[in-house]
N, C-alpha and C. Protein backbone atom coordinates (compact mmCIF):
# COMPACT_ATOMS: atom_id res chain seq x y z
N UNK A 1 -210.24 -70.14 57.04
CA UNK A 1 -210.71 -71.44 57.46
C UNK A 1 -210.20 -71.72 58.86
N UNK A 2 -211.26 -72.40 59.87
CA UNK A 2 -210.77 -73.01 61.03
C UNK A 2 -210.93 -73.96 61.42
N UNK A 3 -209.69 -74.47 61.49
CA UNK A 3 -209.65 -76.24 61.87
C UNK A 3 -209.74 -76.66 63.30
N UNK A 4 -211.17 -77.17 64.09
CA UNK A 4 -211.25 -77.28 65.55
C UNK A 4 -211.19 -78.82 65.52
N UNK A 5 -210.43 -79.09 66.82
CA UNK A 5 -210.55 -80.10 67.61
C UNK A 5 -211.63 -80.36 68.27
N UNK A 6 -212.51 -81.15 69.09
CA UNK A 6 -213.59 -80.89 69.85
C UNK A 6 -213.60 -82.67 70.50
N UNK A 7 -213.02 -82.67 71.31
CA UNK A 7 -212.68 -84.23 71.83
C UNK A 7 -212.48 -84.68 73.52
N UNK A 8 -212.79 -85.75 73.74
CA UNK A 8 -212.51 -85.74 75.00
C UNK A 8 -211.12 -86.85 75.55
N UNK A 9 -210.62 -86.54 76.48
CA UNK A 9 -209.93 -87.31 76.97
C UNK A 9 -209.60 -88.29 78.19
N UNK A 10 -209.15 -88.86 78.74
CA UNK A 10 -208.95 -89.24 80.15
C UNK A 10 -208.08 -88.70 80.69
N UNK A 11 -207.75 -88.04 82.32
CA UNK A 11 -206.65 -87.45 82.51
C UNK A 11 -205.23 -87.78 81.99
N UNK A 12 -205.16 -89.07 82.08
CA UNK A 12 -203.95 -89.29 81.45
C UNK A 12 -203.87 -89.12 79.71
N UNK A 13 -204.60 -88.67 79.37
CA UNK A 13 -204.52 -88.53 77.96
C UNK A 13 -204.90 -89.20 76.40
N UNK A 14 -205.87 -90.59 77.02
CA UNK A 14 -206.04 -91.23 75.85
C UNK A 14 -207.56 -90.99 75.74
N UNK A 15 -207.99 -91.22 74.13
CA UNK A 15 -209.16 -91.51 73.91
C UNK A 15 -210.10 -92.32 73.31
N UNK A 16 -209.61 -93.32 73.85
CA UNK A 16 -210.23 -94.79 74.00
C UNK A 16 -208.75 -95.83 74.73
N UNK A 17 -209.80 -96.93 75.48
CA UNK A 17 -209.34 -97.17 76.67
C UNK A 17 -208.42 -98.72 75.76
N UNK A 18 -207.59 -99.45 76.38
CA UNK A 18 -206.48 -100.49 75.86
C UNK A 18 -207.25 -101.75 75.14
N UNK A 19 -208.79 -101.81 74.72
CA UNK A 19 -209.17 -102.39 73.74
C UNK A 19 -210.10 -101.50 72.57
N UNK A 20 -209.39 -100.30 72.60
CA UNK A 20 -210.23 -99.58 71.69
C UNK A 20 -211.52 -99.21 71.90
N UNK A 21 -212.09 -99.06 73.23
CA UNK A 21 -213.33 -98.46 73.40
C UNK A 21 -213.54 -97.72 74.24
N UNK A 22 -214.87 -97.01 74.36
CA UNK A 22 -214.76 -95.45 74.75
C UNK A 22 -216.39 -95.21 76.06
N UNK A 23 -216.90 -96.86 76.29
CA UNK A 23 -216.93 -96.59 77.30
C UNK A 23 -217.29 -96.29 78.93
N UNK A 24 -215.93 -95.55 78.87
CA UNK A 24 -215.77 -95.20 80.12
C UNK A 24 -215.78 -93.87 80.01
N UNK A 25 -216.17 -92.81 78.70
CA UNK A 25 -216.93 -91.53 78.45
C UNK A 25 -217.82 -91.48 79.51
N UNK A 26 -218.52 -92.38 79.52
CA UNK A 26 -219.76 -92.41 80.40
C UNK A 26 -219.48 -93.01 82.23
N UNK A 27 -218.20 -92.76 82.59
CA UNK A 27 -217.88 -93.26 83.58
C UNK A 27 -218.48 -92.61 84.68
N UNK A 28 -218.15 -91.25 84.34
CA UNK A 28 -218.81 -89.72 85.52
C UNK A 28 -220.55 -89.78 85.12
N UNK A 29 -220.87 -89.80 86.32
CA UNK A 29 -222.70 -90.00 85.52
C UNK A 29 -222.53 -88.24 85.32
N UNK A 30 -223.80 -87.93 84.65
CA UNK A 30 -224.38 -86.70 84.02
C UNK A 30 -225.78 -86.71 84.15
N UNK A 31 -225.87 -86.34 85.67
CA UNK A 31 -227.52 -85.89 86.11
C UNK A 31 -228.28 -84.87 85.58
N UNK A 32 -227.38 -84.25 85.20
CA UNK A 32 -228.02 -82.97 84.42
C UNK A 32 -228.16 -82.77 83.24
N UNK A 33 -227.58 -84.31 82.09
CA UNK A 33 -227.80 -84.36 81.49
C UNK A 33 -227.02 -83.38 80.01
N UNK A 34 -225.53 -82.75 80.85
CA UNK A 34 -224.99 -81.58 80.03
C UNK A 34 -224.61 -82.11 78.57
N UNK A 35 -224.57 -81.10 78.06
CA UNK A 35 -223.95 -82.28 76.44
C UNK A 35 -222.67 -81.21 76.39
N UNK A 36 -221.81 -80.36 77.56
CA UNK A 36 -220.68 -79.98 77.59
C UNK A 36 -220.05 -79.03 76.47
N UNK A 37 -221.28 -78.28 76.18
CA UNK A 37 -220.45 -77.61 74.85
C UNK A 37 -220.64 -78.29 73.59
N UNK A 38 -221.15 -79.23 73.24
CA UNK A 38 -220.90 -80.10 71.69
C UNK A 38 -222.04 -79.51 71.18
N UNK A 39 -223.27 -79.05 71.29
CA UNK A 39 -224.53 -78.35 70.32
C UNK A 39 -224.00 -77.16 70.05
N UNK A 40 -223.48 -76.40 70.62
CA UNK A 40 -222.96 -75.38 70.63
C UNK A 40 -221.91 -75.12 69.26
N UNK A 41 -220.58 -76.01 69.40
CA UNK A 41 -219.82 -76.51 68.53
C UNK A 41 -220.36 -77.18 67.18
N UNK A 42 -221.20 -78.10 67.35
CA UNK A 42 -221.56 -78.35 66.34
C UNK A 42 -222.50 -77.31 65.70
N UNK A 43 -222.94 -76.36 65.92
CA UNK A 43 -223.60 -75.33 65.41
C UNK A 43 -222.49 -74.24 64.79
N UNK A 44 -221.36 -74.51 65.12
CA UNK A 44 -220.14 -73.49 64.93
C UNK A 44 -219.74 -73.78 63.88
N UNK A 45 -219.86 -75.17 63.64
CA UNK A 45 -219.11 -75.70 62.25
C UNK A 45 -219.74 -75.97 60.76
N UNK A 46 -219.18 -76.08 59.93
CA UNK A 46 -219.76 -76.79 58.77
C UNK A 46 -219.84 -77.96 58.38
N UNK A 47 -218.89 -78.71 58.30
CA UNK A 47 -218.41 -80.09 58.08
C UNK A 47 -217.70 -80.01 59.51
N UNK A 48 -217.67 -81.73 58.71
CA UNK A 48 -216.77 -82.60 59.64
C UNK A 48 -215.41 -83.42 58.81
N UNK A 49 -214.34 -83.92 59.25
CA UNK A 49 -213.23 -84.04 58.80
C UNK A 49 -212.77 -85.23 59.62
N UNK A 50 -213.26 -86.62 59.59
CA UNK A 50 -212.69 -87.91 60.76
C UNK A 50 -212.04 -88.97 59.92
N UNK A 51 -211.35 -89.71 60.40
CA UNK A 51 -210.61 -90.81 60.09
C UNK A 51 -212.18 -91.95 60.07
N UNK A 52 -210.92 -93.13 59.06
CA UNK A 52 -212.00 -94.41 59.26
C UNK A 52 -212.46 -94.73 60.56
N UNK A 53 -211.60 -95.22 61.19
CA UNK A 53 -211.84 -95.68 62.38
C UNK A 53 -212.51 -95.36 63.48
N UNK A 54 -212.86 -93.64 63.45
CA UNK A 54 -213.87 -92.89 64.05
C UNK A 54 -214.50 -92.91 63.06
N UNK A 55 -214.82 -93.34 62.57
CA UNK A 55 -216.95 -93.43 61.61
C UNK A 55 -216.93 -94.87 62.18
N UNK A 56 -215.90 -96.02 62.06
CA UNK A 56 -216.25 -97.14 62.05
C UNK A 56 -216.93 -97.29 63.43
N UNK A 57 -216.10 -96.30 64.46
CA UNK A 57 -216.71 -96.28 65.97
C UNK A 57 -217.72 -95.74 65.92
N UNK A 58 -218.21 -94.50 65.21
CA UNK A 58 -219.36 -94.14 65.40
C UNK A 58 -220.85 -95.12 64.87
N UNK A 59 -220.33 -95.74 63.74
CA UNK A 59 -221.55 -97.08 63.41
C UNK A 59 -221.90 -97.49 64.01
N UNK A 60 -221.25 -97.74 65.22
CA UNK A 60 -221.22 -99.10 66.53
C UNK A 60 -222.11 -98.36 67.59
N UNK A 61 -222.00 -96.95 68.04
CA UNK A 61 -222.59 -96.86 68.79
C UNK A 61 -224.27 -96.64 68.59
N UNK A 62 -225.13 -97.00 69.45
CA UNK A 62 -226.55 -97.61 69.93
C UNK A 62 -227.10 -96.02 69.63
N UNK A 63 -227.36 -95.36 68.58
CA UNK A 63 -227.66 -94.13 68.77
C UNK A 63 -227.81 -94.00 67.40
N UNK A 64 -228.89 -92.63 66.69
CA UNK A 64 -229.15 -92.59 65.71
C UNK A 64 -227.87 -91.49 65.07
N UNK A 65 -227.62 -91.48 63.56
CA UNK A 65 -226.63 -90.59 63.69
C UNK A 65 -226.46 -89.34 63.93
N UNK A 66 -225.32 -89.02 64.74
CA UNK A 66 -225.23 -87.79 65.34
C UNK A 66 -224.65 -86.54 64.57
N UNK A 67 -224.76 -86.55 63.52
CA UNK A 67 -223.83 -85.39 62.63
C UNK A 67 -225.51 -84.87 61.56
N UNK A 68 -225.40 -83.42 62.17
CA UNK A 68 -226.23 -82.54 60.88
C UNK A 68 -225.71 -82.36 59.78
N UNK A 69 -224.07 -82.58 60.06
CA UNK A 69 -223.38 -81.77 58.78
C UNK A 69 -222.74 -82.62 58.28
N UNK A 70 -222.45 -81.99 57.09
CA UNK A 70 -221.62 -82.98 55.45
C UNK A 70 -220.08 -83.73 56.49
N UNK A 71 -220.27 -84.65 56.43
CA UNK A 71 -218.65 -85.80 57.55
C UNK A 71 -218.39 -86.35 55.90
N UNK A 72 -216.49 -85.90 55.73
CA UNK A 72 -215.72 -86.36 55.21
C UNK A 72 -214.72 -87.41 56.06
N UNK A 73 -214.80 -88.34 55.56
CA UNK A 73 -213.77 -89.44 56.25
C UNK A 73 -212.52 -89.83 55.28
N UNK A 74 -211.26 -89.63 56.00
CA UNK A 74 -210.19 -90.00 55.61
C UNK A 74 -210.41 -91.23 55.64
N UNK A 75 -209.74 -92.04 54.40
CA UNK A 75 -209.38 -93.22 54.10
C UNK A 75 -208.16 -93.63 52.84
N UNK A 76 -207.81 -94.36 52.92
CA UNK A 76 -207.16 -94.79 51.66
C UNK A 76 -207.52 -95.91 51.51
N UNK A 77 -208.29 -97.17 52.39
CA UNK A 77 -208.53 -97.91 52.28
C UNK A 77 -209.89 -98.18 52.06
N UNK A 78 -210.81 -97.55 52.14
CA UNK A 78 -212.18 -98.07 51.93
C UNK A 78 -212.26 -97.71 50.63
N UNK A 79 -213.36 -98.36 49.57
CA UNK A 79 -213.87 -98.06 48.51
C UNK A 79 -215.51 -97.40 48.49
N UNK A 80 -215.99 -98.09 49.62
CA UNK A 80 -217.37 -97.27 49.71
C UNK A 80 -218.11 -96.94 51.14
N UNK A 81 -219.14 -96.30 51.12
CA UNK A 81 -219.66 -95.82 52.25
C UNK A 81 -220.78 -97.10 52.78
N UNK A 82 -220.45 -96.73 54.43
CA UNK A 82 -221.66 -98.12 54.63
C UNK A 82 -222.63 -97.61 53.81
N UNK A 83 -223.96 -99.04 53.57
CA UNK A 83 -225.21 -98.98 53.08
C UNK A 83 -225.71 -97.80 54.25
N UNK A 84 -226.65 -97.14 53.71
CA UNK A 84 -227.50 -96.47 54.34
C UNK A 84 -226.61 -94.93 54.84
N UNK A 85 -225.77 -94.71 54.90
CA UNK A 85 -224.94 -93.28 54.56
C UNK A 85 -224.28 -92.71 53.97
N UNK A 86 -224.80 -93.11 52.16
CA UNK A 86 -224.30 -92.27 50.72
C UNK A 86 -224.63 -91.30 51.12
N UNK A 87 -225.73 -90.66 51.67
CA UNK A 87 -226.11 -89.06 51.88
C UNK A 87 -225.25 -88.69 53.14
N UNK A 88 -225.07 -89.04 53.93
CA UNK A 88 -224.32 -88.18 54.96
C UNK A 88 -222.68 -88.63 55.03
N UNK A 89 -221.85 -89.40 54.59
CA UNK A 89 -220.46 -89.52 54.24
C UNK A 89 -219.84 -89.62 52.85
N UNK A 90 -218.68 -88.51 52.47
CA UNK A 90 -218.15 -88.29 51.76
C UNK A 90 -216.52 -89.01 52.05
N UNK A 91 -216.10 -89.95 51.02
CA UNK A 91 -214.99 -90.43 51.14
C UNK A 91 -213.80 -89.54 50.75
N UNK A 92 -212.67 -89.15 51.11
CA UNK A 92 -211.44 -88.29 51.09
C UNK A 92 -210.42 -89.03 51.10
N UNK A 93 -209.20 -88.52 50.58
CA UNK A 93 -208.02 -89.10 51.15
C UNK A 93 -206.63 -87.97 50.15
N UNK A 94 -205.66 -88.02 50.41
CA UNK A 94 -204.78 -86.90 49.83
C UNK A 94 -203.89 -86.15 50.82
N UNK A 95 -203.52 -85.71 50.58
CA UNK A 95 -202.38 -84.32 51.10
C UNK A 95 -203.76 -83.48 51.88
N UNK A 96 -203.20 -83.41 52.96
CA UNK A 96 -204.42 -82.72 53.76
C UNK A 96 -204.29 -81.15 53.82
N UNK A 97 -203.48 -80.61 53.35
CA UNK A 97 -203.30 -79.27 52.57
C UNK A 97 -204.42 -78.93 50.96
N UNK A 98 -204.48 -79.73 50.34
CA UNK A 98 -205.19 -79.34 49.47
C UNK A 98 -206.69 -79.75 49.79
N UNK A 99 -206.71 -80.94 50.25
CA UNK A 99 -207.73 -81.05 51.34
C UNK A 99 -208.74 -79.97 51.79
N UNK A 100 -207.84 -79.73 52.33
CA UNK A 100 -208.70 -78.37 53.45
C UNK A 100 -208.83 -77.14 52.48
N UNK A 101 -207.86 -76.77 51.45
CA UNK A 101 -208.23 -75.86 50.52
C UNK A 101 -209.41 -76.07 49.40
N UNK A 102 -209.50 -77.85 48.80
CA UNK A 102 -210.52 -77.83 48.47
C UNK A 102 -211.86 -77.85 48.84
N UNK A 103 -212.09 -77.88 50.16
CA UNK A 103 -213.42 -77.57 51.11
C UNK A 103 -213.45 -76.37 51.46
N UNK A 104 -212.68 -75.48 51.44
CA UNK A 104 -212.48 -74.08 51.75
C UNK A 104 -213.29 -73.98 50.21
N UNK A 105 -212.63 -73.83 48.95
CA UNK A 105 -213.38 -73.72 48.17
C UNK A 105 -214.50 -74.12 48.14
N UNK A 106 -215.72 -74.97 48.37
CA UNK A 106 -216.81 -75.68 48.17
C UNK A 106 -217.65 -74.86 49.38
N UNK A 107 -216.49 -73.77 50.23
CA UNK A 107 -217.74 -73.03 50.97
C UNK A 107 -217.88 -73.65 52.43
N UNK A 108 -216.88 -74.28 52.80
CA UNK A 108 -216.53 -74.93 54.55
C UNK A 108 -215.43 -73.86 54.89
N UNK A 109 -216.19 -73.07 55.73
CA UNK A 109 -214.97 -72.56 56.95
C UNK A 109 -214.54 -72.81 57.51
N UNK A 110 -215.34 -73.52 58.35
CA UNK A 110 -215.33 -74.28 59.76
C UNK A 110 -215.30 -75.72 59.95
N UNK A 111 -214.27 -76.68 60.15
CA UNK A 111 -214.32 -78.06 60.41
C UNK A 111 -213.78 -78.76 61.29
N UNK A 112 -214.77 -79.41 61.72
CA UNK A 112 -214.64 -80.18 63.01
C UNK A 112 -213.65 -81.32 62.57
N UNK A 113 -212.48 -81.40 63.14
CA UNK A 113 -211.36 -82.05 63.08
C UNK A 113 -211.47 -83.85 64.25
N UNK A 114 -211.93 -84.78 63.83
CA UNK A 114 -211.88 -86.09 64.55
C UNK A 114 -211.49 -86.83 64.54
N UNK A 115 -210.93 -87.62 65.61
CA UNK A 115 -210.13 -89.03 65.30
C UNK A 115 -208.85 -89.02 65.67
N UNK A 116 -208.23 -90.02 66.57
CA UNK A 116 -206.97 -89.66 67.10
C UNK A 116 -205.66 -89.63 65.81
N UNK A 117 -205.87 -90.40 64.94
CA UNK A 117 -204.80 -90.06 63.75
C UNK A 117 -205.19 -89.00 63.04
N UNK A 118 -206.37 -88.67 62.62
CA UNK A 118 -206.24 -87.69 61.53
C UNK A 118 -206.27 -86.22 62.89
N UNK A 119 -206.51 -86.47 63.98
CA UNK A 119 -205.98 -85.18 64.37
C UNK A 119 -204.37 -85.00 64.78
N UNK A 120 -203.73 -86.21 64.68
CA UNK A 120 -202.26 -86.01 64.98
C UNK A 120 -201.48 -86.00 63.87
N UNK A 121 -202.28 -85.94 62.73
CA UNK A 121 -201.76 -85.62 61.03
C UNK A 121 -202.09 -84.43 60.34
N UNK A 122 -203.62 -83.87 61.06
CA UNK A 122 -203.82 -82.22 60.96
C UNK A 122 -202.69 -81.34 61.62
N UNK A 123 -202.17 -82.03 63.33
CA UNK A 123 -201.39 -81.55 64.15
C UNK A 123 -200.02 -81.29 63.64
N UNK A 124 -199.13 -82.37 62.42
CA UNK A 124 -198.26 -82.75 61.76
C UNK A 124 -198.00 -81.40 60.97
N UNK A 125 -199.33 -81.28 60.42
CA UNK A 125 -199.17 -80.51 59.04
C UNK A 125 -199.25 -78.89 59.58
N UNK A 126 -199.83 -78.72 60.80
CA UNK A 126 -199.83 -77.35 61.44
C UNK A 126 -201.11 -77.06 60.89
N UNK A 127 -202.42 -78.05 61.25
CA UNK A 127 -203.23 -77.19 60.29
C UNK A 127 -204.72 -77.41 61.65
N UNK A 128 -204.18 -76.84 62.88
CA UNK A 128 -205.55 -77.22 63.59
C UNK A 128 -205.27 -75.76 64.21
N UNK A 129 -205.95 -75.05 64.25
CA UNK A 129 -206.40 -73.83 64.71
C UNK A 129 -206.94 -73.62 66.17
N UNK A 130 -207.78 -74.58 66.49
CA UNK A 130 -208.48 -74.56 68.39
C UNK A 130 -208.35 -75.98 68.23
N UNK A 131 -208.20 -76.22 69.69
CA UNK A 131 -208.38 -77.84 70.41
C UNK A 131 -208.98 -77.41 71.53
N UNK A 132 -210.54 -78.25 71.38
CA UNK A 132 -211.10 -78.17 72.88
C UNK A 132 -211.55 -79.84 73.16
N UNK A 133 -210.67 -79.44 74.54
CA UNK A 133 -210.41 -81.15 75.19
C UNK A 133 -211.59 -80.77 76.75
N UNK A 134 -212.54 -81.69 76.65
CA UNK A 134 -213.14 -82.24 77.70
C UNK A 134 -212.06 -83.36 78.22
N UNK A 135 -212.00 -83.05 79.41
CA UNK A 135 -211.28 -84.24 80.30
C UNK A 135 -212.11 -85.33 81.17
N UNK A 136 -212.08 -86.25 80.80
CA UNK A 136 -212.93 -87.17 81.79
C UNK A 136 -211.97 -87.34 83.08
N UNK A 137 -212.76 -87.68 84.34
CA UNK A 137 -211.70 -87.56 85.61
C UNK A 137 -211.28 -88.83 85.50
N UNK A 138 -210.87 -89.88 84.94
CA UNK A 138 -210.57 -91.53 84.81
C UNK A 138 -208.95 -91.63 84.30
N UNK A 139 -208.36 -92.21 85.22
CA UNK A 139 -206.69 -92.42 84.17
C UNK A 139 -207.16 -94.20 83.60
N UNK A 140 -207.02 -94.32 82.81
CA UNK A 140 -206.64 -95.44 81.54
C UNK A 140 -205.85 -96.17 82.13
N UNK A 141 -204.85 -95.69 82.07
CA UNK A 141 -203.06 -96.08 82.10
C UNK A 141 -202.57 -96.46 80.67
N UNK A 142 -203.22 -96.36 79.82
CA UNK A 142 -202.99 -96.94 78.19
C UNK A 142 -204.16 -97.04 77.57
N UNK A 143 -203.67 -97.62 76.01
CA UNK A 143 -205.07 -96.86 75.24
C UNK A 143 -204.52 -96.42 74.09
N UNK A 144 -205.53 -95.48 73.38
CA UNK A 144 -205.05 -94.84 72.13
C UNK A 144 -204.82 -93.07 72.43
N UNK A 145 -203.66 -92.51 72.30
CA UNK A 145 -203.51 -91.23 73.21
C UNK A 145 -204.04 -90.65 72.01
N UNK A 146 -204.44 -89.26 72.43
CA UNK A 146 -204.87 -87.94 71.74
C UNK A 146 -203.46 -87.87 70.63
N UNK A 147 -202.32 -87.20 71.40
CA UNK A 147 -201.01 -87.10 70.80
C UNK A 147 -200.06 -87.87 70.45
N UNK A 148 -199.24 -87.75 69.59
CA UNK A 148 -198.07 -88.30 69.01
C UNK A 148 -196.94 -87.46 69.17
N UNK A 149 -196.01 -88.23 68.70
CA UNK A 149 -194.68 -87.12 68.96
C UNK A 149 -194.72 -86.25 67.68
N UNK A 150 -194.39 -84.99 67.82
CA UNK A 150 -194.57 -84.26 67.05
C UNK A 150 -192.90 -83.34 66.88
N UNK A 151 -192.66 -83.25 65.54
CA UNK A 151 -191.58 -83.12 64.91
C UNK A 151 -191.06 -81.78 65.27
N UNK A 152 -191.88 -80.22 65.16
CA UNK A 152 -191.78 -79.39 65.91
C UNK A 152 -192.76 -78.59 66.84
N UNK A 153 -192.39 -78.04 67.78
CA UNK A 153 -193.39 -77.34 68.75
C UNK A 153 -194.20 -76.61 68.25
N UNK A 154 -196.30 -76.88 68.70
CA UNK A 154 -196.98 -75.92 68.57
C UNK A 154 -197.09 -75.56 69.48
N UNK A 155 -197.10 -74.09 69.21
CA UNK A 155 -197.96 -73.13 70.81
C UNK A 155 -199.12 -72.98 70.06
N UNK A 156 -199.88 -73.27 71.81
CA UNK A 156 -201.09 -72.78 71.66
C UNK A 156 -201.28 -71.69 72.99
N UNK A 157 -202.78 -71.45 73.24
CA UNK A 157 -202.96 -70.66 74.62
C UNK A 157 -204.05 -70.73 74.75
N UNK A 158 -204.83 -71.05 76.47
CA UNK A 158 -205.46 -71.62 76.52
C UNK A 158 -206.79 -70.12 77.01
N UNK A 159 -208.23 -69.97 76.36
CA UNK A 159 -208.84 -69.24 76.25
C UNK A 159 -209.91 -69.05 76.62
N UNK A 160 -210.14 -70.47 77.50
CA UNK A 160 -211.19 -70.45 78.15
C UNK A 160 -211.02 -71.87 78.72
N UNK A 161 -211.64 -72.15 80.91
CA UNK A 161 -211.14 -73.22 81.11
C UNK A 161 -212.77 -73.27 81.85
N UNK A 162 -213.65 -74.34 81.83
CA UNK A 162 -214.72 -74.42 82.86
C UNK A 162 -214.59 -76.40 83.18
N UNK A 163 -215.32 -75.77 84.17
CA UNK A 163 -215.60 -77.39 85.36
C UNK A 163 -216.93 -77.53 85.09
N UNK A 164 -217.45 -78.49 84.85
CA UNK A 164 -218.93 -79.02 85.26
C UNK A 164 -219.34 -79.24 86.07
N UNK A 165 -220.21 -79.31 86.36
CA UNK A 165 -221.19 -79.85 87.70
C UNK A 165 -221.13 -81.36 88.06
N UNK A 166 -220.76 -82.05 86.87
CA UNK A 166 -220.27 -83.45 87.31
C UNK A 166 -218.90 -83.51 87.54
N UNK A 167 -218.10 -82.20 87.42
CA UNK A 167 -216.56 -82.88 87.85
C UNK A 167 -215.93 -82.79 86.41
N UNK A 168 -216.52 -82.80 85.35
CA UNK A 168 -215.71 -83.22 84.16
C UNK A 168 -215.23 -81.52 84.09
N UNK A 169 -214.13 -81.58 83.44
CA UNK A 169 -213.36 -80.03 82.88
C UNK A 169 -213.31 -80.05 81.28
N UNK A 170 -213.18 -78.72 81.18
CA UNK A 170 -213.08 -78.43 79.65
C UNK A 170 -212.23 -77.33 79.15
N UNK A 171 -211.38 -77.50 78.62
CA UNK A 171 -210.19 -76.61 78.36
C UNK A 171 -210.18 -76.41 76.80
N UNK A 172 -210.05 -74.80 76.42
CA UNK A 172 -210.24 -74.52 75.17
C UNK A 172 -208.83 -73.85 74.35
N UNK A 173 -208.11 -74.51 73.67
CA UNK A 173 -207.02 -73.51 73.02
C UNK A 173 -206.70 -72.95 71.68
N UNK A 174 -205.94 -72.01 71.77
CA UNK A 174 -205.99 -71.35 70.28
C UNK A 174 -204.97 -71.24 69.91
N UNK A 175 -204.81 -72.10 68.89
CA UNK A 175 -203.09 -72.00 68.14
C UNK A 175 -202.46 -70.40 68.12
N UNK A 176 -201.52 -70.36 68.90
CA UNK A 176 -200.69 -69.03 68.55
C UNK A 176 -199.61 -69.20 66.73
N UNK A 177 -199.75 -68.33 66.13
CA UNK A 177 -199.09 -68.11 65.01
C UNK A 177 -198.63 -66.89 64.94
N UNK A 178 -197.16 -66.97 64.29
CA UNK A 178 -196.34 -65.68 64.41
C UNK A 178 -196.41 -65.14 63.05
């Protein structure tokens, strides 16, 4: 099983700006219209794996929904799925070790890892395999960061780095394990 990151950031590191919104994603225009790698990725994966608060953001945005694939959302607090996405969200919550083993069983290899907590609680548990960070060129100065402090050091290494044509960068890494 591989647990990817696939997220963007601001140089300084957050992803979403000091009232919780995101944006200023769209700060760098995109004449060309790139979608930066994400069809690509999302063709790589099986599921998806996000916190509440990233579905709750994704409801909000002006767009039809963007996921082909089965999105499990961490919660402990919700009891049900909005109206109108029993078919495309599955509610979760548990030890994110058995978690990921019971979707491994059900036939998910591949899951797209989202959301700044549940990726700094995948990060916790040692269970994210690649992180690929698009960087937006914008500092924040504050916000909600990608990272948390983390208890011990992961290495990773980085495996591929490209620039866009608008300026935005994209940096790809792969957990080293001994």
């Amino acid at each position: 099983m591989t647990n990817i990151v696939f997220i963007a950031t601001s140089i300084d590191g957050y992803i979403a700006d000091k009232n919780n919104e995101v944006e200023w994603l769209h700060a760098i225009p995109n004449p060309d219209n790139l979608d930066m790698g994400f069809v690509k990725h999302m063709e790589s994966i099986d599921a998806l794996v996000m916190g509440r608060n990233t579905l709750e953001l994704v409801l909000t945005l002006d767009c039809d929904w963007p996921y082909s694939k089965p999105v499990f959302v961490l919660s402990n607090t919700l009891n049900a799925v909005a109206k109108g996405y029993e078919d495309k969200v599955s509610l979760v919550n548990g030890d994110l070790r058995k978690l990921t083993e019971e979707l491994k069983g059900k036939g998910y290899e591949n899951l797209y890892i989202d959301g700044g907590v549940t990726i700094q609680n995948f990060l916790k548990e040692d269970l994210i395999d690649e992180i690929i960070i698009t960087t937006i060129p914008v500092l924040l100065g504050g916000g909600i960061p990608l990272f948390a402090q983390q208890e011990n050091t992961l290495e990773f290494i980085c495996t591929d780095s490209e620039v866009f044509s608008n300026g935005i960068s994209q940096n790809r890494f792969k957990r080293l394990r001994s």
